[in-house]
Protein backbone atom coordinates (compact mmCIF):
# COMPACT_ATOMS: atom_id res chain seq x y z
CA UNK A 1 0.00 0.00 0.00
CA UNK A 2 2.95 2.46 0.66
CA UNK A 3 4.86 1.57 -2.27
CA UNK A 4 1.62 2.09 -4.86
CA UNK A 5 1.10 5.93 -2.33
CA UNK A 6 4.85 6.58 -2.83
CA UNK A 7 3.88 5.53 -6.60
CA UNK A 8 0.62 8.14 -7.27
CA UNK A 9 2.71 10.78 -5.54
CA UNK A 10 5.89 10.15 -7.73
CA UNK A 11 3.14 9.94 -11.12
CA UNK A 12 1.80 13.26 -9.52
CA UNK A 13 4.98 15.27 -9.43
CA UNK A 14 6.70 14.29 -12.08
CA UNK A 15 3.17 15.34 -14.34
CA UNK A 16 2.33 18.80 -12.73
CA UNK A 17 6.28 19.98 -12.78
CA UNK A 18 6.01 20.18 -16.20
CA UNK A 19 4.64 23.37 -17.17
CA UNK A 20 1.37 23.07 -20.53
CA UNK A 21 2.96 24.51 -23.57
CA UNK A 22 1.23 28.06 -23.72
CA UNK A 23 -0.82 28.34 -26.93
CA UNK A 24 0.60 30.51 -30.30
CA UNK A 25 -1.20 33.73 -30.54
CA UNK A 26 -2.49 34.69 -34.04
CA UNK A 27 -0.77 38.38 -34.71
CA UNK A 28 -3.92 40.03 -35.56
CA UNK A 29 -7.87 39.33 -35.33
CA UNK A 30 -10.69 41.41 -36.34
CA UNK A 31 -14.10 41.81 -34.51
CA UNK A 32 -17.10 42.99 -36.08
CA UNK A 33 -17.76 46.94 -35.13
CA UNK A 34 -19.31 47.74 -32.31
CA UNK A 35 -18.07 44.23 -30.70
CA UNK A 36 -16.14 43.64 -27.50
CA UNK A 37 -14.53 40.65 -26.28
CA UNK A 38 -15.80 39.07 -23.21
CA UNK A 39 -13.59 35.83 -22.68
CA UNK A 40 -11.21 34.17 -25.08
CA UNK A 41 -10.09 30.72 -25.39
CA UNK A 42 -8.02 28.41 -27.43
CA UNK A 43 -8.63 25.43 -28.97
CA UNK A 44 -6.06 22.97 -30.96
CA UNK A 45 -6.23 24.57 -34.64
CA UNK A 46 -9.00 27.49 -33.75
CA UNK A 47 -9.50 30.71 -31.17
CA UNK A 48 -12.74 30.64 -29.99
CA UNK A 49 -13.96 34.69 -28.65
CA UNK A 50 -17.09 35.04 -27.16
CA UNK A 51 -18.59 39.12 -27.19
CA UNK A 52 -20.47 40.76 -24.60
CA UNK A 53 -23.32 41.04 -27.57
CA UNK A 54 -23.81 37.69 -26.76
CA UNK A 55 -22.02 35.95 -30.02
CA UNK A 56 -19.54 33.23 -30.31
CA UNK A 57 -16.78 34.15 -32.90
CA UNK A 58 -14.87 31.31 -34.30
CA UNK A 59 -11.25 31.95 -35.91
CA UNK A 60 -8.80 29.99 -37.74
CA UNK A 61 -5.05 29.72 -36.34
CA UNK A 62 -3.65 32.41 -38.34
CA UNK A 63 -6.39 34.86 -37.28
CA UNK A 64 -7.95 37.71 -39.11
CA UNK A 65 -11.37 37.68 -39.91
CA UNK A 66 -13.65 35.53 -38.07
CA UNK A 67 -14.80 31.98 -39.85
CA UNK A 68 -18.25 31.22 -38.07
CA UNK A 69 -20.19 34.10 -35.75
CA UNK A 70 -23.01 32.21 -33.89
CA UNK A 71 -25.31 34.00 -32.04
CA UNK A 72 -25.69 32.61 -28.64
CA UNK A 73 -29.77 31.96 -27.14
C-alpha cells in the first residue's frame, strides 16, 4: 500500500512539474464593429472569442477575420 502511495505521488509530481505549452497567438484578429470581447479561449487549430453582444466568434489559427459568428440563445 505504501509503495503504490509513494507511486501516485511520484506519477503526480513528475506530471504537474512540467509546465502546458502556452498556446501561439495569431498576430492580428478582427471583430465585427461595435463588438467587445468578453472571454477568449483556445482550442487545438482554432480561437474561440465570445462578445459581450452575446455571439460566439470562431477563428482559424492564423487569425484575421472571423470563420463562423453564432449567435448565442
Amino acid at each position: 500500500m505504501i509503495v503504490g502511495l509513494v507511486t501516485i505521488v511520484g506519477l503526480l509530481v513528475t506530471r504537474l512539474s512540467t509546465p502546458a505549452p502556452l498556446p501561439v497567438l495569431p498576430d492580428t484578429i478582427t471583430l465585427p464593429d461595435g463588438a467587445t470581447a468578453a472571454a477568449v479561449t483556445f482550442a487545438r487549430d482554432w480561437l474561440v472569442v465570445v462578445t459581450e453582444g452575446g455571439e460566439v466568434l470562431l477563428y482559424g489559427a492564423q487569425g484575421g477575420a472571423p470563420v463562423s459568428i453564432t449567435p448565442l440563445p
